[in-house]
PDB file of N, CA and C in Angstrom:
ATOM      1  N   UNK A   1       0.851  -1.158   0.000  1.00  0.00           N
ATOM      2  CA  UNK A   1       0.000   0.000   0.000  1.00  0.00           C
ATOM      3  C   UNK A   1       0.909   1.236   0.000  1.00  0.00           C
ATOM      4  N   UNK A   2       0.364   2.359  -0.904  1.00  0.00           N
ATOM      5  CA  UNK A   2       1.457   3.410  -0.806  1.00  0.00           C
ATOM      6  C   UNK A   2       0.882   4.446   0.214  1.00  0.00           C
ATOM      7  N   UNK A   3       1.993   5.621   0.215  1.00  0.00           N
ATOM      8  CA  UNK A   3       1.166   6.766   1.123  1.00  0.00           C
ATOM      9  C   UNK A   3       0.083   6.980   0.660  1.00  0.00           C
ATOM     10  N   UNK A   4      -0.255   7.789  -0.802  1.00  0.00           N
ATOM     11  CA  UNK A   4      -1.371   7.957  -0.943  1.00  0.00           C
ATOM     12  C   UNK A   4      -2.704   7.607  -0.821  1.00  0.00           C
ATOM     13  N   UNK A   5      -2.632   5.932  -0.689  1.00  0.00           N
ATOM     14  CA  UNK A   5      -3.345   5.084  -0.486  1.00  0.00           C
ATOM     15  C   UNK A   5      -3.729   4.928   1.386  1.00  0.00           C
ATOM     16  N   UNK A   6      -2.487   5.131   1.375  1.00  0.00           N
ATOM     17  CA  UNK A   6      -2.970   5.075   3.243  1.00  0.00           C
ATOM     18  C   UNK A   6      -3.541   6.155   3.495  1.00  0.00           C
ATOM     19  N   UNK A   7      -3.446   7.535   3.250  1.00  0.00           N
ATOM     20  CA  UNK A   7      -4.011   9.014   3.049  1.00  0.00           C
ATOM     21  C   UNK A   7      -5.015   8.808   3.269  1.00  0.00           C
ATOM     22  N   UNK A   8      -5.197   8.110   2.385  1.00  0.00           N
ATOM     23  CA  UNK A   8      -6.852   8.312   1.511  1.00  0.00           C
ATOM     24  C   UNK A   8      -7.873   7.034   2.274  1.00  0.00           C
ATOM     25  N   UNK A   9      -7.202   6.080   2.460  1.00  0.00           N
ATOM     26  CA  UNK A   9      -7.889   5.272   3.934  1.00  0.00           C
ATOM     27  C   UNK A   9      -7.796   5.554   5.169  1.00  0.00           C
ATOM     28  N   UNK A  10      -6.880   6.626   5.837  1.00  0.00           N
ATOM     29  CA  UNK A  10      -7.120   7.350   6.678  1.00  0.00           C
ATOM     30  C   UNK A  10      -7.762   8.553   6.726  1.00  0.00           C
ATOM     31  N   UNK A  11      -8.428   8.743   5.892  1.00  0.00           N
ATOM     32  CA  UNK A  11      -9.763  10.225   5.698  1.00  0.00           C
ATOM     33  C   UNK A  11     -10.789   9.677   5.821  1.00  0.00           C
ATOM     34  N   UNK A  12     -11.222   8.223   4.804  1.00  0.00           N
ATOM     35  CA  UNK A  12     -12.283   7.593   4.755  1.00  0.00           C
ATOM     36  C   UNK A  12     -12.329   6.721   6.211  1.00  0.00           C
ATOM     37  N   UNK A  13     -11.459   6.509   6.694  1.00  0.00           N
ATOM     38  CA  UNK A  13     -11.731   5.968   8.401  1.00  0.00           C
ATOM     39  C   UNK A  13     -12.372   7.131   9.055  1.00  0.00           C
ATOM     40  N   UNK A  14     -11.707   8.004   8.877  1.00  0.00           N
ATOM     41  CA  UNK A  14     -12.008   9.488   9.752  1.00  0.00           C
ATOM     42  C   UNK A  14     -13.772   9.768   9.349  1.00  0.00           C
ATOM     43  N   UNK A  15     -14.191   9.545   8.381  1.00  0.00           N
ATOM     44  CA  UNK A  15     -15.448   9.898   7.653  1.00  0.00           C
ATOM     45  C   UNK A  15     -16.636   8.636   8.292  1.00  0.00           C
ATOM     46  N   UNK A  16     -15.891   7.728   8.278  1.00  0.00           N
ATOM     47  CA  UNK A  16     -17.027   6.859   8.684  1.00  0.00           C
ATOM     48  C   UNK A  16     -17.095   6.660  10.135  1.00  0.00           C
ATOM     49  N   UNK A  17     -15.914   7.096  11.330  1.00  0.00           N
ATOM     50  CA  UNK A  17     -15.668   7.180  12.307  1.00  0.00           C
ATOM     51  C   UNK A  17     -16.825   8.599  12.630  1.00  0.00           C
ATOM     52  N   UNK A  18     -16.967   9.276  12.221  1.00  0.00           N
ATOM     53  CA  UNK A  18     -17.662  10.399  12.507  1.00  0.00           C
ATOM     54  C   UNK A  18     -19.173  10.211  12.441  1.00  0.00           C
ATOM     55  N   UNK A  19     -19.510   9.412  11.618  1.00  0.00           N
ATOM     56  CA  UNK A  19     -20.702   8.993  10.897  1.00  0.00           C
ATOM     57  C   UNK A  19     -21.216   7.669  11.919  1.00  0.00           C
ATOM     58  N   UNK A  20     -20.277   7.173  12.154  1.00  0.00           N
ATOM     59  CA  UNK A  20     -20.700   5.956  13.416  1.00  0.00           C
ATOM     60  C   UNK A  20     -21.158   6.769  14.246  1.00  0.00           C
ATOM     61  N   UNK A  21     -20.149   7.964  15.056  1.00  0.00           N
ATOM     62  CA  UNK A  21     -20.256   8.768  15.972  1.00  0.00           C
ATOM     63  C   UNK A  21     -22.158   9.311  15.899  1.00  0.00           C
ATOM     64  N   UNK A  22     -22.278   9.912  14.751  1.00  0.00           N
ATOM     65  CA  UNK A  22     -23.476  10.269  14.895  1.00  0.00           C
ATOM     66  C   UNK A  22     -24.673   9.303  15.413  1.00  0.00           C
ATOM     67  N   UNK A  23     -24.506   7.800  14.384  1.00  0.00           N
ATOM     68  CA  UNK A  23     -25.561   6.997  14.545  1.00  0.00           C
ATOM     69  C   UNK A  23     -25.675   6.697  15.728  1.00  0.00           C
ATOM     70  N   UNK A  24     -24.525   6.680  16.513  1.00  0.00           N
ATOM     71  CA  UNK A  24     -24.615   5.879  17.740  1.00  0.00           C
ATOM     72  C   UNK A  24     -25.356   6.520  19.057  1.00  0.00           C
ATOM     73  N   UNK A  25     -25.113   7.756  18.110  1.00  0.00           N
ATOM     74  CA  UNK A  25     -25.728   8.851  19.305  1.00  0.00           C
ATOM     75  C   UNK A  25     -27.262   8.676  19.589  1.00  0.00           C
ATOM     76  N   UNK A  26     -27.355   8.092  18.138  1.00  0.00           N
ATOM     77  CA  UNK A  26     -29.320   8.008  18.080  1.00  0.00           C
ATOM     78  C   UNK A  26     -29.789   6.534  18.379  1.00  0.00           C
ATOM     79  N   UNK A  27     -28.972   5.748  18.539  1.00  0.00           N
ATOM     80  CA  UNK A  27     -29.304   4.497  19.418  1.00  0.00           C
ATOM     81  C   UNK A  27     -29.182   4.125  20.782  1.00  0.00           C
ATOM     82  N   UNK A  28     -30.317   3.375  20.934  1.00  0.00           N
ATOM     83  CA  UNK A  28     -30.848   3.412  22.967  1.00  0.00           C
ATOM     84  C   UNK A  28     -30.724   1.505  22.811  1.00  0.00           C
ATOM     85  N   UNK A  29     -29.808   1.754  24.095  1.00  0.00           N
ATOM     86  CA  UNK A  29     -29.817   0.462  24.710  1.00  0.00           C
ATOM     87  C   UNK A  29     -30.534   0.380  26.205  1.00  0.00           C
ATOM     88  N   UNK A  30     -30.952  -0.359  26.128  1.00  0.00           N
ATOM     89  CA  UNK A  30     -31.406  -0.639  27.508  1.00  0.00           C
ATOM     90  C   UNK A  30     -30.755  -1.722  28.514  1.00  0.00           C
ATOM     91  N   UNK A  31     -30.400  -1.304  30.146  1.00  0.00           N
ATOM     92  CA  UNK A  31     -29.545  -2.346  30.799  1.00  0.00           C
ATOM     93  C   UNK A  31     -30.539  -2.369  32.120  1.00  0.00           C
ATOM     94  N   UNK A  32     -30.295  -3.608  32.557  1.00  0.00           N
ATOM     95  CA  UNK A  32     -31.440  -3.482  34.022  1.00  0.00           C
ATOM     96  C   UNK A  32     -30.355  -4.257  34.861  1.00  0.00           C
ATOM     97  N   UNK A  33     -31.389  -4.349  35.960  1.00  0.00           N
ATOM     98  CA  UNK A  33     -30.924  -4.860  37.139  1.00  0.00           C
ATOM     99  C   UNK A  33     -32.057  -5.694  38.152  1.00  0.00           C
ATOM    100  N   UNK A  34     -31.530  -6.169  39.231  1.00  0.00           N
ATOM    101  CA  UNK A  34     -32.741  -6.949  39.919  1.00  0.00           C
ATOM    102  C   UNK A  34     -33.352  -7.659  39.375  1.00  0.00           C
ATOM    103  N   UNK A  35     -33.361  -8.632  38.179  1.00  0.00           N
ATOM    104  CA  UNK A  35     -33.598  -9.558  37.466  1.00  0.00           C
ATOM    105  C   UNK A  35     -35.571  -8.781  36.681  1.00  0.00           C
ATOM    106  N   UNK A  36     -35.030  -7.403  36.136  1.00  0.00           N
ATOM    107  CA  UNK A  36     -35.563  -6.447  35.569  1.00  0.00           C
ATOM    108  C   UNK A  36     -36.679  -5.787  35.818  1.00  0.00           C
ATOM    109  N   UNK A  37     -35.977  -5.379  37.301  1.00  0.00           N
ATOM    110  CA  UNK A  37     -37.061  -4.271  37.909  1.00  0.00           C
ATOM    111  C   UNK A  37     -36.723  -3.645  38.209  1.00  0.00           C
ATOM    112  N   UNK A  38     -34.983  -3.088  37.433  1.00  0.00           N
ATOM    113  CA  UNK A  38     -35.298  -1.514  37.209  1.00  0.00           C
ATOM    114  C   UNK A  38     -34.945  -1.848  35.716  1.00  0.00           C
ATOM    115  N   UNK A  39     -34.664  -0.672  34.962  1.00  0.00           N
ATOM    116  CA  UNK A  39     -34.644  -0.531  33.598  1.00  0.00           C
ATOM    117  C   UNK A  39     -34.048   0.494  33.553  1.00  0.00           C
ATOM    118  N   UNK A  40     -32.725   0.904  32.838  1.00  0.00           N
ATOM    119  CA  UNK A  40     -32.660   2.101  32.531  1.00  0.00           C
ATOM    120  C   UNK A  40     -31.915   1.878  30.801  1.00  0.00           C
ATOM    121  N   UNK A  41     -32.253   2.931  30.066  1.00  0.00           N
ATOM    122  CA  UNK A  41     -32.396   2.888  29.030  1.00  0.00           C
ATOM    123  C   UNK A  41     -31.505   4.630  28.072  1.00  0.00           C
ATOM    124  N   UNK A  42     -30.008   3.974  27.758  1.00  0.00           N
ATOM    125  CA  UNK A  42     -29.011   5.004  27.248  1.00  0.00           C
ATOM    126  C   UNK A  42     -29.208   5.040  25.725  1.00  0.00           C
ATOM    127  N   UNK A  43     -28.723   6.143  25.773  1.00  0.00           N
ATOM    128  CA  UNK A  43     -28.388   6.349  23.799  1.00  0.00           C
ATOM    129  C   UNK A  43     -27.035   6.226  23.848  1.00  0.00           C
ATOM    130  N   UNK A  44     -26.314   5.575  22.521  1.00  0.00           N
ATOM    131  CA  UNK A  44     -24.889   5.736  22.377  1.00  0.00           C
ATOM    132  C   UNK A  44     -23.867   6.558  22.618  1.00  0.00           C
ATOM    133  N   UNK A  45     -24.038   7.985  23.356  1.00  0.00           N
ATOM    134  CA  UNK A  45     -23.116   8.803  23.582  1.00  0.00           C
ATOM    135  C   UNK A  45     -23.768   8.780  25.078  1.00  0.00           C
ATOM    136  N   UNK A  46     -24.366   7.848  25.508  1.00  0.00           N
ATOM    137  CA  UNK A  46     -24.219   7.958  27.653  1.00  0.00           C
ATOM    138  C   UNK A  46     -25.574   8.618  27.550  1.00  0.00           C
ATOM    139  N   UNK A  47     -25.942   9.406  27.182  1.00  0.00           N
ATOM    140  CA  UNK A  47     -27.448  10.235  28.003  1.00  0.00           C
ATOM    141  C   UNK A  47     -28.454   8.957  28.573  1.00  0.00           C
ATOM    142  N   UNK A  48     -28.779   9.297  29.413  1.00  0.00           N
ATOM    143  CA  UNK A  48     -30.103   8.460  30.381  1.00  0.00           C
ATOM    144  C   UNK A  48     -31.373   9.255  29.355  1.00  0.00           C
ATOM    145  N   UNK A  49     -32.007   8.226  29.078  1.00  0.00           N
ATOM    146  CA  UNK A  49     -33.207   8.377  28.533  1.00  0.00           C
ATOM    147  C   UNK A  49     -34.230   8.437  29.290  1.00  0.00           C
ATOM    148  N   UNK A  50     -34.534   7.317  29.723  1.00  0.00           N
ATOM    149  CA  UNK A  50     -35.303   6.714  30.464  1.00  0.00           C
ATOM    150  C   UNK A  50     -35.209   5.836  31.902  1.00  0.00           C
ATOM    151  N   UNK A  51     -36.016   5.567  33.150  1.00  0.00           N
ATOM    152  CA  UNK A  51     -35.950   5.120  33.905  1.00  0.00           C
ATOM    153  C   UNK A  51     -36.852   4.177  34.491  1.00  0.00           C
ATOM    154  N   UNK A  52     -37.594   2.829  34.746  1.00  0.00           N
ATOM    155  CA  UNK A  52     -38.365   2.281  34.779  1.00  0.00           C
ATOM    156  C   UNK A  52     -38.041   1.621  35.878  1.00  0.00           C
ATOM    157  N   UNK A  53     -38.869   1.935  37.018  1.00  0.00           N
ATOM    158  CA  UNK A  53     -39.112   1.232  38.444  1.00  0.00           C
ATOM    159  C   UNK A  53     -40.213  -0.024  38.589  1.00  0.00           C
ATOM    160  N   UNK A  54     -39.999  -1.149  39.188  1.00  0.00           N
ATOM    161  CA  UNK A  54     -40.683  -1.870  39.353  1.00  0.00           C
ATOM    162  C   UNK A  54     -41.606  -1.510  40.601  1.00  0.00           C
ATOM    163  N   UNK A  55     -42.998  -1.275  40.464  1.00  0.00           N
ATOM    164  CA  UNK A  55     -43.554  -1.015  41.754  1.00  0.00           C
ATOM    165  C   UNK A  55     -43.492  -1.588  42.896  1.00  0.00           C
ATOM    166  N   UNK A  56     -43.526  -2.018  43.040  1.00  0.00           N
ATOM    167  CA  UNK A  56     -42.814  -3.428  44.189  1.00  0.00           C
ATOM    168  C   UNK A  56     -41.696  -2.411  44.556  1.00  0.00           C
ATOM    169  N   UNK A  57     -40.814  -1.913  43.739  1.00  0.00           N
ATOM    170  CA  UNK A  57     -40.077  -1.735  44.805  1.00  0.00           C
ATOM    171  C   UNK A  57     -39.761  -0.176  45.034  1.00  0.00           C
ATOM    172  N   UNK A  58     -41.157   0.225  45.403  1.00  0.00           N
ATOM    173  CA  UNK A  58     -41.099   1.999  45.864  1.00  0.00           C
ATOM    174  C   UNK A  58     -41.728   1.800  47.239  1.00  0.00           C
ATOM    175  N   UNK A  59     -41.210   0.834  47.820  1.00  0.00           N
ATOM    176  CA  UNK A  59     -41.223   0.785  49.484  1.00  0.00           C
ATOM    177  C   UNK A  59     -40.114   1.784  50.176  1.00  0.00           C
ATOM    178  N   UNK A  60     -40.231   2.614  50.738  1.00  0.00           N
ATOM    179  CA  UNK A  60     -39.768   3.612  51.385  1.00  0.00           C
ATOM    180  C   UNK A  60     -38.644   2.993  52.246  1.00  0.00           C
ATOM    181  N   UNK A  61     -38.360   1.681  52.961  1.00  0.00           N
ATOM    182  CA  UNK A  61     -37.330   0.791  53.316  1.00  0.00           C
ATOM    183  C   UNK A  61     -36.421   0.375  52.408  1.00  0.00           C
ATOM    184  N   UNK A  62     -37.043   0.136  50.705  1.00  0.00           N
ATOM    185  CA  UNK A  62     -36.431  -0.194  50.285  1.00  0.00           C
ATOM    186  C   UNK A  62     -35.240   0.725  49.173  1.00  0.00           C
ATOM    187  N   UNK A  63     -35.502   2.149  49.668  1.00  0.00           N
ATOM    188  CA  UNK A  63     -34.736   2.814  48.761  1.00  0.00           C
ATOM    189  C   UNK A  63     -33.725   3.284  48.600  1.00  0.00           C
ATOM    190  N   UNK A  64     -32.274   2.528  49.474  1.00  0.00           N
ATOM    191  CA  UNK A  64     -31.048   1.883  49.427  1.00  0.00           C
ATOM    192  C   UNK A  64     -30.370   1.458  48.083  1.00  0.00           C
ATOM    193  N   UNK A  65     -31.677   0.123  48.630  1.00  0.00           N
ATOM    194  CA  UNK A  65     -31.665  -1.179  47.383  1.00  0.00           C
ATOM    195  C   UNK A  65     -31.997  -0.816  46.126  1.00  0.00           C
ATOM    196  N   UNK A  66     -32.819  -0.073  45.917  1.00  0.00           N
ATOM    197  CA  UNK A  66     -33.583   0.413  44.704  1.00  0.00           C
ATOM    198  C   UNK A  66     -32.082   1.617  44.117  1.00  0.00           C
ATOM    199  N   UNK A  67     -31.896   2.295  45.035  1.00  0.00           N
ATOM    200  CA  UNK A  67     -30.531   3.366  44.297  1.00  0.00           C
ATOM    201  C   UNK A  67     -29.371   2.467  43.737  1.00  0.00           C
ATOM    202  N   UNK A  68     -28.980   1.256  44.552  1.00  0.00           N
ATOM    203  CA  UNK A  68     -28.072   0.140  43.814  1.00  0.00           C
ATOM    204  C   UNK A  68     -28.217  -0.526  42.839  1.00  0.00           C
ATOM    205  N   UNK A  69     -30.042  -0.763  42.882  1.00  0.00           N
ATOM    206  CA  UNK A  69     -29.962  -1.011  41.636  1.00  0.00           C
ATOM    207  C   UNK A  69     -30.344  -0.350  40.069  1.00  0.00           C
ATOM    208  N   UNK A  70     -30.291   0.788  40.537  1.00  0.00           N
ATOM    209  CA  UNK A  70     -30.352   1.748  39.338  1.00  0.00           C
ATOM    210  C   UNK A  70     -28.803   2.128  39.182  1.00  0.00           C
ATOM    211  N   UNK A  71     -28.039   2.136  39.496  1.00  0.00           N
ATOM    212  CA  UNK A  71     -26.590   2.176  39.594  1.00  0.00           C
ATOM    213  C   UNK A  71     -26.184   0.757  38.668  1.00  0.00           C
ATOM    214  N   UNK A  72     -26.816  -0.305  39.239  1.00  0.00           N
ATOM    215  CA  UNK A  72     -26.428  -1.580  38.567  1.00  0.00           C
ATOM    216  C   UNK A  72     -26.860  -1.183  36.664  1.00  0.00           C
ATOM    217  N   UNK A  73     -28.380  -1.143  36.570  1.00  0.00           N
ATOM    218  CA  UNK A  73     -28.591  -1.468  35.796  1.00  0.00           C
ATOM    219  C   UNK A  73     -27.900  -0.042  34.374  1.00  0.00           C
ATOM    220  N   UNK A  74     -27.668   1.240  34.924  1.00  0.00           N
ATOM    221  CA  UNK A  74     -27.079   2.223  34.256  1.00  0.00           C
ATOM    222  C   UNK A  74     -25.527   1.435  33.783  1.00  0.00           C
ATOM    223  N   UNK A  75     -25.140   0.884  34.819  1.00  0.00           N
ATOM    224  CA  UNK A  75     -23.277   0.156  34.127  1.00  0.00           C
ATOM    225  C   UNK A  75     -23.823  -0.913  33.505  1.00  0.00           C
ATOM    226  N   UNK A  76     -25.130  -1.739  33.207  1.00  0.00           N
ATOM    227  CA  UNK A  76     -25.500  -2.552  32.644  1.00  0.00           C
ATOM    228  C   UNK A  76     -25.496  -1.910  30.794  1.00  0.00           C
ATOM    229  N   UNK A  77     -26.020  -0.668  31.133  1.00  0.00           N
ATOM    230  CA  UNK A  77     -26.880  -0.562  29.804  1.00  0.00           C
ATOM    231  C   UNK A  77     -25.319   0.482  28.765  1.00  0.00           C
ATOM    232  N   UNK A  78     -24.356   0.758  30.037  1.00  0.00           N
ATOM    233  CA  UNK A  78     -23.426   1.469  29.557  1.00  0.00           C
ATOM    234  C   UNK A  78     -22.312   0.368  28.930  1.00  0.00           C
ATOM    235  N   UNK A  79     -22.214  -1.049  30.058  1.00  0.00           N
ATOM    236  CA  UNK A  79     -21.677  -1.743  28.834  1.00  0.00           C
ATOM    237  C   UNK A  79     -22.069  -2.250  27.636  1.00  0.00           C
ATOM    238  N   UNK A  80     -23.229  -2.471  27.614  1.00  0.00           N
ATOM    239  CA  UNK A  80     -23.953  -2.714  26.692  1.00  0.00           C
ATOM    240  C   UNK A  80     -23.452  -1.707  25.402  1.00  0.00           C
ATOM    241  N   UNK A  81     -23.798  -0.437  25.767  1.00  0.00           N
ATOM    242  CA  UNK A  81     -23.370   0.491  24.561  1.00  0.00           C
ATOM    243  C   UNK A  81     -21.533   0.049  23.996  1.00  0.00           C
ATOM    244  N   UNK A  82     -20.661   0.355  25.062  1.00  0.00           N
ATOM    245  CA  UNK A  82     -19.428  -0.031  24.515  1.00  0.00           C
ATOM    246  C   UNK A  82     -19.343  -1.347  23.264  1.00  0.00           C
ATOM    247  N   UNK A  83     -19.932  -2.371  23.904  1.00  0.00           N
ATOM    248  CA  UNK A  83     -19.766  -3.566  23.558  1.00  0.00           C
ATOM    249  C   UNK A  83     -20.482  -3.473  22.093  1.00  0.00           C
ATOM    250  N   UNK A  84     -21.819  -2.583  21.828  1.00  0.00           N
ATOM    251  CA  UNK A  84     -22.323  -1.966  20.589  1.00  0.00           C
ATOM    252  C   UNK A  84     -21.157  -1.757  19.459  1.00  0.00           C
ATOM    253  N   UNK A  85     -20.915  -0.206  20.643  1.00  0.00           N
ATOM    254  CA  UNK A  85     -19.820   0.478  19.692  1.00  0.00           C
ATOM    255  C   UNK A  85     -18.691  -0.657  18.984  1.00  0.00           C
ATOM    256  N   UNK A  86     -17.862  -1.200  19.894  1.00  0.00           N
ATOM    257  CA  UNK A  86     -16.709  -2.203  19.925  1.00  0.00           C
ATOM    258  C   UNK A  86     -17.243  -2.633  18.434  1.00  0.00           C
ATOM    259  N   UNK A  87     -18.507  -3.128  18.282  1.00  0.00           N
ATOM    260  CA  UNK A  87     -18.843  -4.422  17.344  1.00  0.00           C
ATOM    261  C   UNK A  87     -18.735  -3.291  16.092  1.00  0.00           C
ATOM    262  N   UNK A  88     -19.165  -2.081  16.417  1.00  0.00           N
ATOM    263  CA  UNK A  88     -19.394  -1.388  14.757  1.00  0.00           C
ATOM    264  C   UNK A  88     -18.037  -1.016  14.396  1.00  0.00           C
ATOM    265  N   UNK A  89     -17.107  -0.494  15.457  1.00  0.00           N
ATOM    266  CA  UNK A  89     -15.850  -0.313  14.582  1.00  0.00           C
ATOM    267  C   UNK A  89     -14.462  -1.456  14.214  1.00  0.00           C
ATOM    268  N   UNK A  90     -15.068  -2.515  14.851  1.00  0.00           N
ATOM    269  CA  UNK A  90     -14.506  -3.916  14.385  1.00  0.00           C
ATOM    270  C   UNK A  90     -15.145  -3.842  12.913  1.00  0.00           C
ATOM    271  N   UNK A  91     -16.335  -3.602  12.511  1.00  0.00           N
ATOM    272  CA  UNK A  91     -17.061  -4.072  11.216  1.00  0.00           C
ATOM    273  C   UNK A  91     -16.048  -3.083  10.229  1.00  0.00           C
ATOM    274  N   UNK A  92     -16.721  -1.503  10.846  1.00  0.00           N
ATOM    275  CA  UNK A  92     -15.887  -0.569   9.941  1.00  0.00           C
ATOM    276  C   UNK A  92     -14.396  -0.977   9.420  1.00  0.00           C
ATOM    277  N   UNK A  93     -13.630  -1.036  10.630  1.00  0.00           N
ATOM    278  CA  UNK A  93     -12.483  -1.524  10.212  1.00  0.00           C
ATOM    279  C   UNK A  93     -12.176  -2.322   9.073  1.00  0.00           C
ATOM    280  N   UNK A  94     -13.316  -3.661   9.404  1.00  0.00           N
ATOM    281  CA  UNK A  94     -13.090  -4.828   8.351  1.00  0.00           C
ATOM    282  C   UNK A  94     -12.974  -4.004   6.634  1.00  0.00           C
ATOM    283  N   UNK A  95     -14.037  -3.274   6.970  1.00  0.00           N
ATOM    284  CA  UNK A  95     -15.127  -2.973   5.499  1.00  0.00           C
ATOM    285  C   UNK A  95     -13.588  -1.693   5.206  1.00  0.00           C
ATOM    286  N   UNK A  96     -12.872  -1.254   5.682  1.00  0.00           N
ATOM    287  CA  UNK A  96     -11.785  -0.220   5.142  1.00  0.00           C
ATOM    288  C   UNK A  96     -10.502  -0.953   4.995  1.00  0.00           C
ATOM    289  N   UNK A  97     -10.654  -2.509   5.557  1.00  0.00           N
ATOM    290  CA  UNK A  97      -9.388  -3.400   4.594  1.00  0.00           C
ATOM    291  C   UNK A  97      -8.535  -3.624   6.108  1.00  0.00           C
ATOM    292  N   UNK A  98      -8.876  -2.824   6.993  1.00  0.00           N
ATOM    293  CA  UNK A  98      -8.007  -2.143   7.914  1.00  0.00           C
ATOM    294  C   UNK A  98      -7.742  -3.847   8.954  1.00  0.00           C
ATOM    295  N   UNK A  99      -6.490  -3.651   9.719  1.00  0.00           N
ATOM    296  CA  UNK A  99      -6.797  -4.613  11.003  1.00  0.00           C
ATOM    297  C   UNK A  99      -7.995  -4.810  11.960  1.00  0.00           C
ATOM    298  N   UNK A 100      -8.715  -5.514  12.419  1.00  0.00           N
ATOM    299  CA  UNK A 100      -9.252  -5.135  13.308  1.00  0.00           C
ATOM    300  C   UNK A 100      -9.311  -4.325  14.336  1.00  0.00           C
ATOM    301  N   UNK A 101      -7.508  -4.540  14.958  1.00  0.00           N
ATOM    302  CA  UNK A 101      -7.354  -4.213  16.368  1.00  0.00           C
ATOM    303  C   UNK A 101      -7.186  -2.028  16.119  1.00  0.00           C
ATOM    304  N   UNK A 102      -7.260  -1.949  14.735  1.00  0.00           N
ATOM    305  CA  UNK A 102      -7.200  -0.555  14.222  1.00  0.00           C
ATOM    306  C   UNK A 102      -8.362   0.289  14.840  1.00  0.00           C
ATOM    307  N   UNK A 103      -9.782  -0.489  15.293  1.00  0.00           N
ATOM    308  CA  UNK A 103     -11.318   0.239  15.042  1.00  0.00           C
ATOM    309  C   UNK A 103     -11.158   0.846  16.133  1.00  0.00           C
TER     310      UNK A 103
END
């Protein structure tokens, strides 16, 4: 591969890297906790969308437990997104010829 060639696959990485960036922004994962009674629900750049309590557990004793597990299920739904992302710029990579371990 010459420079020019690498140039020019390093712009078009840069282009579709930006373009992931956007999509990802507009996709919502959802991660729970307590075997899914809470719910919380991210878009690809981290924002909290949404929050979904199981009634059961808005017992006034129980709202410790209930803050842990909205804590749980937010690192749920945040790995979730990584593990998203991870998969699209493994693909990108593929699709620009590139190494994997490049994305």
């Amino acid at each position: 591969m010459d420079m020019h060639e690498m140039l020019q696959r390093a712009r078009e990485m840069q282009q579709k890297a930006a373009e992931l960036q956007r999509t990802m922004a507009a996709v919502e994962v959802e991660g729970q906790s307590g075997g899914g009674m809470v719910r919380i629900t991210v878009t690809g750049d981290g924002v909290v969308k949404r929050v979904s309590l199981d009634p059961s557990l808005l017992k006034p004793e129980d709202h410790e437990m209930v803050e842990d597990l909205i804590v749980a299920a937010h690192a749920d739904a945040k790995r979730r997104v990584e593990q998203r992302l991870a998969q699209e710029m493994s693909h990108l990579a593929g699709h620009l010829g590139l190494p994997s371990g490049l994305g």
